[in-house]
PDB file of N, CA and C in Angstrom:
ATOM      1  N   UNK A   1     -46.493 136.072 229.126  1.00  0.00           N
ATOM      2  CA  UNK A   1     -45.677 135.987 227.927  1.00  0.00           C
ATOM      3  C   UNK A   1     -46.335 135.017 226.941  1.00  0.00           C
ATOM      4  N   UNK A   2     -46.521 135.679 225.426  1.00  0.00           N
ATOM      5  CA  UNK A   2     -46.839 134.328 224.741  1.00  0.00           C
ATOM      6  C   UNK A   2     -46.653 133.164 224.388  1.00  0.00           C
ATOM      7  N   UNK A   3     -46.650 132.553 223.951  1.00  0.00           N
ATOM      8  CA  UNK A   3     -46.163 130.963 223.689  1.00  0.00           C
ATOM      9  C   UNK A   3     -45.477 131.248 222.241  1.00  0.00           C
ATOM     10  N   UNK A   4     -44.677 130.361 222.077  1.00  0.00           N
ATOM     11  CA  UNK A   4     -43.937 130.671 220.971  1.00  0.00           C
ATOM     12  C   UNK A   4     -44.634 130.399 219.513  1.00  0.00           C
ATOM     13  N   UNK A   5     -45.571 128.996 219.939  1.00  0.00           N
ATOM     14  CA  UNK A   5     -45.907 129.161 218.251  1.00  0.00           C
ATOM     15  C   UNK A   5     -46.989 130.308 218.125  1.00  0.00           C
ATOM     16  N   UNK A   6     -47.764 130.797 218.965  1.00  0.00           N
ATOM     17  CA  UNK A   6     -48.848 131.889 218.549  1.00  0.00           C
ATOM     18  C   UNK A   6     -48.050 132.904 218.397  1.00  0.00           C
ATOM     19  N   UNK A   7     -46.711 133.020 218.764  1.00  0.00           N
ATOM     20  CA  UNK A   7     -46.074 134.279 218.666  1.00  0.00           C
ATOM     21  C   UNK A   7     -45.775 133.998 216.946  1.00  0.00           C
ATOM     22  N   UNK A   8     -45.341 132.914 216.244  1.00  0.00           N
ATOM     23  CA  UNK A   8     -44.837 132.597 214.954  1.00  0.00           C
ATOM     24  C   UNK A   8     -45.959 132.200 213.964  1.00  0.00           C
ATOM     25  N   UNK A   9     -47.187 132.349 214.541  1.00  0.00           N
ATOM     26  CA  UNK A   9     -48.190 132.450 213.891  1.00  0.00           C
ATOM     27  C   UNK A   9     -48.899 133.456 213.618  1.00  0.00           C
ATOM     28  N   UNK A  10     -48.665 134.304 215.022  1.00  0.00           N
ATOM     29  CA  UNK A  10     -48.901 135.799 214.620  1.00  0.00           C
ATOM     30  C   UNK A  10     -47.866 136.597 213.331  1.00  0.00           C
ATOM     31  N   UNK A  11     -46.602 136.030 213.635  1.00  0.00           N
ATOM     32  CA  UNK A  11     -46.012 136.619 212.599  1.00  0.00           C
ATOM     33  C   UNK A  11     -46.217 136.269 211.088  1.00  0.00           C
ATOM     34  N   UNK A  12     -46.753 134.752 210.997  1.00  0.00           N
ATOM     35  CA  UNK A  12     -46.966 134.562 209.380  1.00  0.00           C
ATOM     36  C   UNK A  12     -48.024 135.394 208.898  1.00  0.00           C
ATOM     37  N   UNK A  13     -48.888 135.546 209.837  1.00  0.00           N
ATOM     38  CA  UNK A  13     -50.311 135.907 209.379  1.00  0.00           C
ATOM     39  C   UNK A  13     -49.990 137.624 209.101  1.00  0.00           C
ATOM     40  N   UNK A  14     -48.680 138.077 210.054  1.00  0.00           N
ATOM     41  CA  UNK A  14     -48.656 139.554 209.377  1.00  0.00           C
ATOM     42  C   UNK A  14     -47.721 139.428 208.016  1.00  0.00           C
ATOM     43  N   UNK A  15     -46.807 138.159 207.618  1.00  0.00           N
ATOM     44  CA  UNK A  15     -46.157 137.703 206.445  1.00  0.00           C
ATOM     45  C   UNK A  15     -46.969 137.988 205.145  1.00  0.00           C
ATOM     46  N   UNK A  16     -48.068 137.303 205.803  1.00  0.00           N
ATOM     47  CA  UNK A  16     -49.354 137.383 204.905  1.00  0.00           C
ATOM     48  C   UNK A  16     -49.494 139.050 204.283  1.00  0.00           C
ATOM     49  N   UNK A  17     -50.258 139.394 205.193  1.00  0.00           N
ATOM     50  CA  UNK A  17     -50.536 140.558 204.855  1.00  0.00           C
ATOM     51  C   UNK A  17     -49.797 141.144 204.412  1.00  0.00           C
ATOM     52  N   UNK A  18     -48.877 141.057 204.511  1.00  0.00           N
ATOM     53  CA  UNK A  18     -47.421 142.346 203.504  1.00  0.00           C
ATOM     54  C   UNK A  18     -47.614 141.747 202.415  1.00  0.00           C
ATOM     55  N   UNK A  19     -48.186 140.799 202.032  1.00  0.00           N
ATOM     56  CA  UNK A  19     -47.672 139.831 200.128  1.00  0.00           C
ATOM     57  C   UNK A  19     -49.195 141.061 200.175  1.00  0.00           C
ATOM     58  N   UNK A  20     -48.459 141.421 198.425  1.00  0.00           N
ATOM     59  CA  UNK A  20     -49.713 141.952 197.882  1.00  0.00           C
ATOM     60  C   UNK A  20     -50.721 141.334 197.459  1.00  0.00           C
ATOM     61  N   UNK A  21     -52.180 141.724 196.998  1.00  0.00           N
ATOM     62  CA  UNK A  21     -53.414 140.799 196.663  1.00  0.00           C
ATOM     63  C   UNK A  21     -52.957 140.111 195.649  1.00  0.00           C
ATOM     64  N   UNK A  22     -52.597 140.027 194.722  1.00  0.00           N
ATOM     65  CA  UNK A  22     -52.479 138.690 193.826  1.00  0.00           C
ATOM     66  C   UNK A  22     -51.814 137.805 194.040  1.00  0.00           C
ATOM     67  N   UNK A  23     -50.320 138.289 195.156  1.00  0.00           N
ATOM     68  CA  UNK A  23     -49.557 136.853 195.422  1.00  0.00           C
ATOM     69  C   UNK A  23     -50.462 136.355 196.575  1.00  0.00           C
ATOM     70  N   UNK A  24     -51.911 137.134 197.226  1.00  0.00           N
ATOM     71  CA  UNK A  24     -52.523 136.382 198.350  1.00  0.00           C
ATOM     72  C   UNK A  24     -53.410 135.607 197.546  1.00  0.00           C
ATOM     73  N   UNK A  25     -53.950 135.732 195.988  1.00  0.00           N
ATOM     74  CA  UNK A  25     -54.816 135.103 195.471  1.00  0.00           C
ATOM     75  C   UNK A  25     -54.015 133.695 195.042  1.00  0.00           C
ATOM     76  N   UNK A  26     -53.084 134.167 194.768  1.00  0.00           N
ATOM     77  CA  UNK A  26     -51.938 132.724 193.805  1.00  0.00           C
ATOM     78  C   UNK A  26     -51.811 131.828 194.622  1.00  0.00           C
ATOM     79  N   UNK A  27     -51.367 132.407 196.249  1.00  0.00           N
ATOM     80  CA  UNK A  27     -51.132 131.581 197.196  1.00  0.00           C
ATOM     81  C   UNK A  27     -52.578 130.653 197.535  1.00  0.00           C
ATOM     82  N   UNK A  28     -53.536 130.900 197.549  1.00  0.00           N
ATOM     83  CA  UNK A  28     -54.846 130.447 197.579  1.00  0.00           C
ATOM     84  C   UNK A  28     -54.605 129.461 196.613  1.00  0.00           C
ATOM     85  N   UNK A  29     -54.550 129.708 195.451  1.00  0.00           N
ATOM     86  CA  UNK A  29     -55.451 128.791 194.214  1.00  0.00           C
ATOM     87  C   UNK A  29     -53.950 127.714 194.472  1.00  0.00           C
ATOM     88  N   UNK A  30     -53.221 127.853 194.824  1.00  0.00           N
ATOM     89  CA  UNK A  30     -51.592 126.924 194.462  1.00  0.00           C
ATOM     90  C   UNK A  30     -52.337 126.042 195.642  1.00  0.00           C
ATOM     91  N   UNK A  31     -52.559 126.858 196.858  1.00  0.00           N
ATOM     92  CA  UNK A  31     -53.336 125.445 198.253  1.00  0.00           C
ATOM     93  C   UNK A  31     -54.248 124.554 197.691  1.00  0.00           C
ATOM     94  N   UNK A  32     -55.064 125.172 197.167  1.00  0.00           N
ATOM     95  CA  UNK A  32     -56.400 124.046 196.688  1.00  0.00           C
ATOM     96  C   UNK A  32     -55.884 122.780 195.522  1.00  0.00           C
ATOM     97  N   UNK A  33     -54.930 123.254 194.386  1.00  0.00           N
ATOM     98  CA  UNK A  33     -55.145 121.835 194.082  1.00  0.00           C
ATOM     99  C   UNK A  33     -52.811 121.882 194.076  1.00  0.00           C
ATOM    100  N   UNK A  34     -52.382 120.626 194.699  1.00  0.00           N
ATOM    101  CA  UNK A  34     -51.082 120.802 194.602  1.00  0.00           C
ATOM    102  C   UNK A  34     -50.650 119.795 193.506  1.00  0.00           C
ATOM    103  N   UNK A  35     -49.611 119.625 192.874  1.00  0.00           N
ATOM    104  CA  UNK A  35     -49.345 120.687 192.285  1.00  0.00           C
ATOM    105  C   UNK A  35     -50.451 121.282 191.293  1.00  0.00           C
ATOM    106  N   UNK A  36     -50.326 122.371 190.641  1.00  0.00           N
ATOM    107  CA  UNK A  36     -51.313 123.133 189.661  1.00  0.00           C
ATOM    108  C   UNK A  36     -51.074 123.173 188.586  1.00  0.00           C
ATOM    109  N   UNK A  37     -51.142 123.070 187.235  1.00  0.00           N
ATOM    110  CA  UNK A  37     -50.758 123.662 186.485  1.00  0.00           C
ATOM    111  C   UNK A  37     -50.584 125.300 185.891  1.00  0.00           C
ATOM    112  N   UNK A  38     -49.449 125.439 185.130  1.00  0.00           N
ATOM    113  CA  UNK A  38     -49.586 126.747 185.277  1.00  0.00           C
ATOM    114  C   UNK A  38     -50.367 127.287 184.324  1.00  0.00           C
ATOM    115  N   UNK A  39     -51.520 127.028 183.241  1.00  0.00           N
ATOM    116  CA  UNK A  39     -51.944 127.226 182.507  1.00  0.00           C
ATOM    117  C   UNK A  39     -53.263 127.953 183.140  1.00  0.00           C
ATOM    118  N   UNK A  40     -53.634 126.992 184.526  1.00  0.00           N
ATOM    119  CA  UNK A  40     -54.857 127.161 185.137  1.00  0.00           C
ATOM    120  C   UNK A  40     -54.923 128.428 185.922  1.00  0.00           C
ATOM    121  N   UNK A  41     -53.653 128.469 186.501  1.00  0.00           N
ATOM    122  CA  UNK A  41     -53.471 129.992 187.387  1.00  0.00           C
ATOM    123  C   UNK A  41     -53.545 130.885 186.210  1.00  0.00           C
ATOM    124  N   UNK A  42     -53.142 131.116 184.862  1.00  0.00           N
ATOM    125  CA  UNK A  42     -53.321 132.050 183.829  1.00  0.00           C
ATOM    126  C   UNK A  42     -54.783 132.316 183.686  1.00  0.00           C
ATOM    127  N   UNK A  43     -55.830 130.987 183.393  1.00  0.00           N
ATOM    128  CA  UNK A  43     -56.738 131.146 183.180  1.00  0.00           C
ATOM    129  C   UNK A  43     -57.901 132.041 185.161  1.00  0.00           C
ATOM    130  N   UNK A  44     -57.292 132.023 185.920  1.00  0.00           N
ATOM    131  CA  UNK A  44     -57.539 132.545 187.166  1.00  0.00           C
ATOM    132  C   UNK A  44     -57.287 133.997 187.232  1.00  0.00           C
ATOM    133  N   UNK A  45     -56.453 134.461 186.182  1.00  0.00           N
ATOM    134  CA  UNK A  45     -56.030 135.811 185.986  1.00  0.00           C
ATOM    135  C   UNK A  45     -54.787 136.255 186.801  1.00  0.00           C
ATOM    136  N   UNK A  46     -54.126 134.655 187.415  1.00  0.00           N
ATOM    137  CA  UNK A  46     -52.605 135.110 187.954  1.00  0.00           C
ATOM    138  C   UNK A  46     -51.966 134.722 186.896  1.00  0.00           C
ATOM    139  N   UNK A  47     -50.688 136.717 187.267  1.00  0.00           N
ATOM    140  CA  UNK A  47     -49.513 135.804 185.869  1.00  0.00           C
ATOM    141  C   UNK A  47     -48.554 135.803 186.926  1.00  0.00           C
ATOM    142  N   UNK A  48     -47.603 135.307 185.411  1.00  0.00           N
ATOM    143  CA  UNK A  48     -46.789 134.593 185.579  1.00  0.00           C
ATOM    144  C   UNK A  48     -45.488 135.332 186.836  1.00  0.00           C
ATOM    145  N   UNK A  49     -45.519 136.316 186.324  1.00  0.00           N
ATOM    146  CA  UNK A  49     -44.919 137.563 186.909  1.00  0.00           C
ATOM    147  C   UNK A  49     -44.961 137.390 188.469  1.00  0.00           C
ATOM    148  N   UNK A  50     -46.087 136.802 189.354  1.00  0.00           N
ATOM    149  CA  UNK A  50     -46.505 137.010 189.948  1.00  0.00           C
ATOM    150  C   UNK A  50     -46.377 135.664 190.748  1.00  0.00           C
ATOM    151  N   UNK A  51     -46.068 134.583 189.987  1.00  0.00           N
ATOM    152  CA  UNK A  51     -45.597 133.230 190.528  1.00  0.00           C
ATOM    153  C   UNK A  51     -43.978 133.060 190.757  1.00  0.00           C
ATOM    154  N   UNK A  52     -43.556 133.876 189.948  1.00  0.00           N
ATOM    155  CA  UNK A  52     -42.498 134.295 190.307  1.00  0.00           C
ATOM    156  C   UNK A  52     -41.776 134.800 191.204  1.00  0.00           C
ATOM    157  N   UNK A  53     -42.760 136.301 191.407  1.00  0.00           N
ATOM    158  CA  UNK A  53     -42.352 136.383 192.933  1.00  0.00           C
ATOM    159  C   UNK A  53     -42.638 135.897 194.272  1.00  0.00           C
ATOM    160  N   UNK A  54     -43.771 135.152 193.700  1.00  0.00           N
ATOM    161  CA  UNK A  54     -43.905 134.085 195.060  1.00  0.00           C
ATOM    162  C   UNK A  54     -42.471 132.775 195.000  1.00  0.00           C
ATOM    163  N   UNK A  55     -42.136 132.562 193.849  1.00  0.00           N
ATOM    164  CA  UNK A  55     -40.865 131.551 193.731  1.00  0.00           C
ATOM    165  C   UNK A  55     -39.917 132.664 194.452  1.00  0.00           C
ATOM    166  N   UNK A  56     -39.661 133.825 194.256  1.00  0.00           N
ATOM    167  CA  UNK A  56     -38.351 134.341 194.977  1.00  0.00           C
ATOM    168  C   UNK A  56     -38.248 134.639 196.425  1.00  0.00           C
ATOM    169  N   UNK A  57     -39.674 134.701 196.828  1.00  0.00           N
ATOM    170  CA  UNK A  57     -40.520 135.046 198.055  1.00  0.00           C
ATOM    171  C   UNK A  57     -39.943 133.690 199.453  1.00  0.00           C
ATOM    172  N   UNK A  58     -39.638 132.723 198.051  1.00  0.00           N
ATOM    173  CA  UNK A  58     -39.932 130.867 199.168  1.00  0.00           C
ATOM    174  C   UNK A  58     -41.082 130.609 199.508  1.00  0.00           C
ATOM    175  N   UNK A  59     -41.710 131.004 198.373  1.00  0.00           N
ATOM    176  CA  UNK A  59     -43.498 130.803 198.523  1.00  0.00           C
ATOM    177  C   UNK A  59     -44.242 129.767 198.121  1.00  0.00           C
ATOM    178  N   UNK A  60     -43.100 129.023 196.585  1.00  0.00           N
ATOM    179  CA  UNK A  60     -44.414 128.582 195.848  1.00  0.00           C
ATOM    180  C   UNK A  60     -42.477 128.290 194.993  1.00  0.00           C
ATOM    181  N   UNK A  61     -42.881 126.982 194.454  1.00  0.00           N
ATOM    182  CA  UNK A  61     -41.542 126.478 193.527  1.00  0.00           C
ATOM    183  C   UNK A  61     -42.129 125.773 192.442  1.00  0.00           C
ATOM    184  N   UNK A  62     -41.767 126.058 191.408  1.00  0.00           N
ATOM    185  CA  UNK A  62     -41.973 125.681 189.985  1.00  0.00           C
ATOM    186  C   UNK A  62     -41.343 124.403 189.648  1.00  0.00           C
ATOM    187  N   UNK A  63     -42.135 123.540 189.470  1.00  0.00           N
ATOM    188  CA  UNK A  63     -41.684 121.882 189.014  1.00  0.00           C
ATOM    189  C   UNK A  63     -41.834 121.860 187.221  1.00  0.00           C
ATOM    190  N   UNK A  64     -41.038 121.315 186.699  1.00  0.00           N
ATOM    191  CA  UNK A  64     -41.082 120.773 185.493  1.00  0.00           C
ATOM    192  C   UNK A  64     -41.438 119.033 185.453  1.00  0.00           C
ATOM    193  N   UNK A  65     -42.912 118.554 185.302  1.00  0.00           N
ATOM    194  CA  UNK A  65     -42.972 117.210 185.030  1.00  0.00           C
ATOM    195  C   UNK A  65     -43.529 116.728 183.300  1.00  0.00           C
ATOM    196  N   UNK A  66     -42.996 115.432 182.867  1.00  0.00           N
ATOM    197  CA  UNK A  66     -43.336 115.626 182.016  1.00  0.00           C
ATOM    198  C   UNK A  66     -43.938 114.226 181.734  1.00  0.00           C
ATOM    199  N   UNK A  67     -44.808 113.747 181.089  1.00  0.00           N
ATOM    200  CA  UNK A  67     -45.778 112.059 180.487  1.00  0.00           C
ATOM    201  C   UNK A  67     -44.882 111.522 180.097  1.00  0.00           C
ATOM    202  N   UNK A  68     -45.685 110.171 180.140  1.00  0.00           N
ATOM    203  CA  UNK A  68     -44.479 108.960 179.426  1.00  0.00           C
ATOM    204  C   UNK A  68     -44.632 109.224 177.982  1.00  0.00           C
ATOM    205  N   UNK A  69     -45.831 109.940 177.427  1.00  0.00           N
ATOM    206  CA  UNK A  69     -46.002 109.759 175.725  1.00  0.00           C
ATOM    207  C   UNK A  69     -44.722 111.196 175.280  1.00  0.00           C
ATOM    208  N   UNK A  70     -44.626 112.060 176.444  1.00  0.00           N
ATOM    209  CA  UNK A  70     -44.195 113.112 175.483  1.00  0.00           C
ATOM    210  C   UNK A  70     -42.803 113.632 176.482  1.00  0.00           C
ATOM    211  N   UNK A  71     -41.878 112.937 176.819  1.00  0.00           N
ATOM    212  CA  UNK A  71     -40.943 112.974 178.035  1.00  0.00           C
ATOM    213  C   UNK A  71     -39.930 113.985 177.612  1.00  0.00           C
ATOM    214  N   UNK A  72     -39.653 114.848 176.445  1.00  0.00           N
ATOM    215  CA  UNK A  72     -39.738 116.269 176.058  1.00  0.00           C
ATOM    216  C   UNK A  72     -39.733 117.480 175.851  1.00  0.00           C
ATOM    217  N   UNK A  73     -41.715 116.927 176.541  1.00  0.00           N
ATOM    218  CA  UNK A  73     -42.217 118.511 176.501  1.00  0.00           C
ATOM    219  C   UNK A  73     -42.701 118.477 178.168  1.00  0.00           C
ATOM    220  N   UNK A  74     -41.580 119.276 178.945  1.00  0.00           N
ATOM    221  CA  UNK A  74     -41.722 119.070 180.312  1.00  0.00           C
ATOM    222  C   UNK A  74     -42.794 120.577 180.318  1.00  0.00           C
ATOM    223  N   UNK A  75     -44.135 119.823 181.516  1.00  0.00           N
ATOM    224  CA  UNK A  75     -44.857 121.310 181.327  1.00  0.00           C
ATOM    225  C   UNK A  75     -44.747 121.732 182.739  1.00  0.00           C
ATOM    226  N   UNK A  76     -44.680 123.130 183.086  1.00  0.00           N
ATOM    227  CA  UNK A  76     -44.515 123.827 184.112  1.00  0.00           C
ATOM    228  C   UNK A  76     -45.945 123.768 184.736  1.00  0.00           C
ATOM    229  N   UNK A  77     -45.537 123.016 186.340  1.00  0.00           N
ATOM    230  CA  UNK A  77     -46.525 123.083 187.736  1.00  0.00           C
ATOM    231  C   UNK A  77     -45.650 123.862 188.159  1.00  0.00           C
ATOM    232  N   UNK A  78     -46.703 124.291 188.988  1.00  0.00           N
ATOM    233  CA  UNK A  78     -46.365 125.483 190.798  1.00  0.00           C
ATOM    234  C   UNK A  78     -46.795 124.610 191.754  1.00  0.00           C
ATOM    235  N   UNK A  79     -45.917 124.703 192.968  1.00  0.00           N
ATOM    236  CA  UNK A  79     -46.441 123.541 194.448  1.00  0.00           C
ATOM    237  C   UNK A  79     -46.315 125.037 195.470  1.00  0.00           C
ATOM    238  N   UNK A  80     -46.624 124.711 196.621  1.00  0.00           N
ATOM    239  CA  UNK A  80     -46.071 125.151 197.450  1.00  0.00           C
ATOM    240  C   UNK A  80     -44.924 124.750 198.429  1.00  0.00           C
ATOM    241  N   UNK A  81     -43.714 125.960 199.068  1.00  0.00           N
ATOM    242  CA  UNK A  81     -42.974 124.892 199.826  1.00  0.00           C
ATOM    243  C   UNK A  81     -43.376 124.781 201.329  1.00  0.00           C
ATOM    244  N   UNK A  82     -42.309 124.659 201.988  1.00  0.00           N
ATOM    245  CA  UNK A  82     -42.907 124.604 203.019  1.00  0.00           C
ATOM    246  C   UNK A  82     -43.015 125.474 204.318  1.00  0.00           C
ATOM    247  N   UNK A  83     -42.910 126.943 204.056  1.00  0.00           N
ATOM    248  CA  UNK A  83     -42.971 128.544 204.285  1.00  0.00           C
ATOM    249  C   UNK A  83     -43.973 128.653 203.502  1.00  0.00           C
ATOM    250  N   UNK A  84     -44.718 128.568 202.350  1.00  0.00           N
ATOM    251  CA  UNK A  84     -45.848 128.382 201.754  1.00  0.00           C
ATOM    252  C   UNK A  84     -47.130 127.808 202.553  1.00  0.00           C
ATOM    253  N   UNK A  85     -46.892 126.526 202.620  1.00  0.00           N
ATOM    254  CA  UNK A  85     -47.737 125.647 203.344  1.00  0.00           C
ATOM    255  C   UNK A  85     -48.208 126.458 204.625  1.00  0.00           C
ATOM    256  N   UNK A  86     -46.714 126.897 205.522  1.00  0.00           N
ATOM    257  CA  UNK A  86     -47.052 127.299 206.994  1.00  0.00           C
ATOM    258  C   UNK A  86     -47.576 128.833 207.132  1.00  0.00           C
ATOM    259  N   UNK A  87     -47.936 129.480 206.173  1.00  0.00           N
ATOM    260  CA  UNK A  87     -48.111 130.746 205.732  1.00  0.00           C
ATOM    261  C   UNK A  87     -49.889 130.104 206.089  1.00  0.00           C
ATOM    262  N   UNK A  88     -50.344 129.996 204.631  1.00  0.00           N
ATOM    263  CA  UNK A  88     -51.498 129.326 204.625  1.00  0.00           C
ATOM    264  C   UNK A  88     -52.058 128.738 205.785  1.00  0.00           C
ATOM    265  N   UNK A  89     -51.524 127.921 206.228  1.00  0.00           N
ATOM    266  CA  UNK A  89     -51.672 127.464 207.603  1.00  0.00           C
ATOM    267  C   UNK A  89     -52.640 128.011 208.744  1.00  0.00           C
ATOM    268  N   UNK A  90     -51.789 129.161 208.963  1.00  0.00           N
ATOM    269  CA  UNK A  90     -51.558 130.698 210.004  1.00  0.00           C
ATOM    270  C   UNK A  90     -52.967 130.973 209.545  1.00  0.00           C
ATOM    271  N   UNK A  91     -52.631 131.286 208.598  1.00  0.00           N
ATOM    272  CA  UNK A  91     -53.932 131.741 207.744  1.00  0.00           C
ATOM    273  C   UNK A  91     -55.581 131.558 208.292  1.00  0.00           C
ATOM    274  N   UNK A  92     -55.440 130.045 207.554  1.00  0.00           N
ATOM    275  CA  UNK A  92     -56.953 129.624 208.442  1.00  0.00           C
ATOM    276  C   UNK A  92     -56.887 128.699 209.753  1.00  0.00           C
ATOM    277  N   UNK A  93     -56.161 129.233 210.529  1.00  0.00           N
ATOM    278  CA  UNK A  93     -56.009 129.269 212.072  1.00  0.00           C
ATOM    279  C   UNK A  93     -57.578 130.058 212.698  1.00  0.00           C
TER     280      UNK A  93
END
């Protein structure tokens, strides 16, 4: 019988695979730098559309932070949560 976490690691990694290629690319670029801005994933060729459904997914949650000069103009980061994180994880297991 397997062990339980390879059994729940097998399952993220097929989690994985059901997200289509761009929420597997978004999910990538959101790991490498946390939080991201969202300007940078645009310039990566993920939209927005697409961070989204990783936000509805429990993939990836949208922060509003904003500077002390301009407290304002709050600008939209993406993080990952933490079904995000353990996704990724699985991943490069």
């Amino acid at each position: 019988m397997a062990k339980p976490a390879l059994r729940r690691r097998e399952g993220l990694r097929m989690a994985f695979k059901r997200l289509s290629r761009p929420k597997q690319l978004a999910l990538g670029y959101i790991s490498s730098a946390i939080p991201i801005h969202q300007t940078y994933l645009v310039r990566f060729g993920i939209k927005v559309a697409t961070l989204r459904g990783l936000e509805n997914d429990g993939y990836a949650r949208l922060l509003f932070l904003s500077e002390k000069e301009a407290p304002h103009l709050p600008m939209p980061f993406w993080c990952m949560t933490q079904a995000g994180r353990d996704l990724m994880r699985a991943q490069n297991l």
